[in-house]
Structures are given as C-alpha cells and as structure tokens.
C-alpha atoms as a PDB file:
ATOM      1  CA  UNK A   1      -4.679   9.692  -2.496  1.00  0.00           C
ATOM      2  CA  UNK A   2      -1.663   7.275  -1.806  1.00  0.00           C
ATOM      3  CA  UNK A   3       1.656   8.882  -3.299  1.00  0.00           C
ATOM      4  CA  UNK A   4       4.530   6.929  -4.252  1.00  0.00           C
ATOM      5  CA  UNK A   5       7.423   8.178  -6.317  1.00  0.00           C
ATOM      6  CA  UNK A   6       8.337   6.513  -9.709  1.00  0.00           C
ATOM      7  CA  UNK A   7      10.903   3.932  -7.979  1.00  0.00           C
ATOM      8  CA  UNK A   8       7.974   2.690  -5.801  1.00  0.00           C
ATOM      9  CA  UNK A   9       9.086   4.355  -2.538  1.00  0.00           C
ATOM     10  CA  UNK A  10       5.850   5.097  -0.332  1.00  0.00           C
ATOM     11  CA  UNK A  11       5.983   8.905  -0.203  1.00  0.00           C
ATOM     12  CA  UNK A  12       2.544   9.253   2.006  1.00  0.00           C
ATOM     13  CA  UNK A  13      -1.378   9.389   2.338  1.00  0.00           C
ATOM     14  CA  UNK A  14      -3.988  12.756   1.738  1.00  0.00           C
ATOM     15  CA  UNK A  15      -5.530  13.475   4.415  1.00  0.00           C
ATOM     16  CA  UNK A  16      -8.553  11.901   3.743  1.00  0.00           C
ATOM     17  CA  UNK A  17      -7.370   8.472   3.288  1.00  0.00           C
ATOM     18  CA  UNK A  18      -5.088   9.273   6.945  1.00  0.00           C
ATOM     19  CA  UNK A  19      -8.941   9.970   8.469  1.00  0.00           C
ATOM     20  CA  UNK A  20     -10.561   7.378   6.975  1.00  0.00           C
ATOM     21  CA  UNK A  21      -8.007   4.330   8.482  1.00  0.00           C
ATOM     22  CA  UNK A  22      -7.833   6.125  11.818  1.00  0.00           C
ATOM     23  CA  UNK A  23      -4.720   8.049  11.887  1.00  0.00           C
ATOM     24  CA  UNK A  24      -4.123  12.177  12.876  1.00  0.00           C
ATOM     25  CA  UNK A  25      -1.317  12.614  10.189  1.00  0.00           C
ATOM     26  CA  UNK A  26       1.310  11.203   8.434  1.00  0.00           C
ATOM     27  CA  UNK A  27       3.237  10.714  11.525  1.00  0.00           C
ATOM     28  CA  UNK A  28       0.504   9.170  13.170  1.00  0.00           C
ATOM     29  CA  UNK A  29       0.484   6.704  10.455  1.00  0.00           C
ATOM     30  CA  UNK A  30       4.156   6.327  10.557  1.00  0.00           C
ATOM     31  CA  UNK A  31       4.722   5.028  14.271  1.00  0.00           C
ATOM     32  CA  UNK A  32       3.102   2.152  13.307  1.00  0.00           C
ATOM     33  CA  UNK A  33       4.373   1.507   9.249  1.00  0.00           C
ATOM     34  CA  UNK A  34       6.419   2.308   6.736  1.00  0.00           C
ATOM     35  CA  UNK A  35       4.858   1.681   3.742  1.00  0.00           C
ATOM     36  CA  UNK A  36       0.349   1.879   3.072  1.00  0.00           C
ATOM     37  CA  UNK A  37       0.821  -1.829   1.403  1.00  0.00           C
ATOM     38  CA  UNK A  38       2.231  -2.762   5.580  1.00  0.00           C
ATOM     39  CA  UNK A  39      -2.059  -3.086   5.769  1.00  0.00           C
ATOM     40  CA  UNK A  40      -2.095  -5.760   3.319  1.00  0.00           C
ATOM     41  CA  UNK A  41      -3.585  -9.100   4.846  1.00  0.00           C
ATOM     42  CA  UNK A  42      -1.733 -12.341   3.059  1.00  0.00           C
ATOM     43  CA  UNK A  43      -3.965 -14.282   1.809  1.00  0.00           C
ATOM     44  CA  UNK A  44      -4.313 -16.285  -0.776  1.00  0.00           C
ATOM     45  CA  UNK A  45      -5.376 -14.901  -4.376  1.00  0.00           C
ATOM     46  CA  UNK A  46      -4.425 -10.935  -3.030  1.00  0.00           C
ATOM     47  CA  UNK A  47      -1.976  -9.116  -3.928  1.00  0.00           C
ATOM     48  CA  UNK A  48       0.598  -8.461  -0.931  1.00  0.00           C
ATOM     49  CA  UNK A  49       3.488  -6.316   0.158  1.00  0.00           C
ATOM     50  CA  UNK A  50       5.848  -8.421  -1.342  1.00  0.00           C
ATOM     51  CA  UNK A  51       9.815  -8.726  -0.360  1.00  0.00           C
ATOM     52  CA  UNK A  52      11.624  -8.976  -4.142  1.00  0.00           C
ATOM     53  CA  UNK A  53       9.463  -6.635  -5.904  1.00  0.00           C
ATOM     54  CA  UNK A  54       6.611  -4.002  -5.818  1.00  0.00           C
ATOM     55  CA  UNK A  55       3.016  -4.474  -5.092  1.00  0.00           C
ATOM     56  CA  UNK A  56       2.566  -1.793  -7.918  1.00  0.00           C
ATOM     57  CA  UNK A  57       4.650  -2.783 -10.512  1.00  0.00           C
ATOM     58  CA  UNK A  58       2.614  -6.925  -9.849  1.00  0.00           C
ATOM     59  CA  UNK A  59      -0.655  -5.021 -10.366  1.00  0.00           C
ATOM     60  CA  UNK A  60       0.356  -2.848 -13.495  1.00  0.00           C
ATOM     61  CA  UNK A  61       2.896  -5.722 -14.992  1.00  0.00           C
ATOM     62  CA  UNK A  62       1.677  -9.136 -14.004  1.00  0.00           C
ATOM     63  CA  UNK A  63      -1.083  -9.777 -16.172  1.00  0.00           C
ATOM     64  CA  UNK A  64      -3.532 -11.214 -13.695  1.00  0.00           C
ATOM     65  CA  UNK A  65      -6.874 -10.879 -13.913  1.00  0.00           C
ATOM     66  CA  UNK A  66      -7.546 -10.518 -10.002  1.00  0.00           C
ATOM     67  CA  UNK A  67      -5.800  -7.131  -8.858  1.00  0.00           C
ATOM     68  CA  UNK A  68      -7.284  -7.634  -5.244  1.00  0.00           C
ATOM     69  CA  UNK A  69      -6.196  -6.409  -1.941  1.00  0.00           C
ATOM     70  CA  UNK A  70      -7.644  -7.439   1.287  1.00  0.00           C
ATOM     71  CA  UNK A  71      -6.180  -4.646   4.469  1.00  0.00           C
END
C-alpha cells in the first residue's frame, strides 16, 4: 500500500511494496527519496511527479484517459 494523507503529503510504503522495489524499511527508502512518485520516469504521455500540483489529484481530476506511470 502507498499512504498519503488527504493534502497529498507522502506518508510511506507497506512493507510489501518496501520489499518488492528493494528497500529494508521506510528509512531505507528514505535516504534515497522523499516522496514514492521520486520513481516516476518523465516521459512523454505518463503521469509524473509534478512541481505545481499533485500526481494524485492529475489522475483523480484531470480527465485523461491514460492514467499511466512508467518508474
């Protein structure tokens, strides 16, 4: 499970999702990110960690058809 809390502030990982991207814990994960949408690749017709506004709120609000990531 990915947790965030209802202002879109990355709260953490279950441990299965930690194991399953390589990581001990959820300070394992966080030496190397703040945020699970930091594994986001840019590209092109996937949705990104964007700077102005949350990845969430894009994939729940912006109508698209295409709610893709790419990490």
């Amino acid at each position: 499970m990915v947790l965030y809390d209802k202002n879109g502030l990355f709260l953490g990982l279950g441990n299965q999702e930690l194991s399953l991207l390589g990581y001990e814990d959820m300070e394992d994960f966080c030496n190397y990110h703040n945020d699970f949408a930091d594994l986001f690749v840019n590209k092109p017709g996937f949705i990104v960690k964007f700077k102005n506004f949350s990845w969430i709120d894009y994939a729940l609000h912006s109508g698209t058809p295409s709610k893709r990531v790419l990490s």
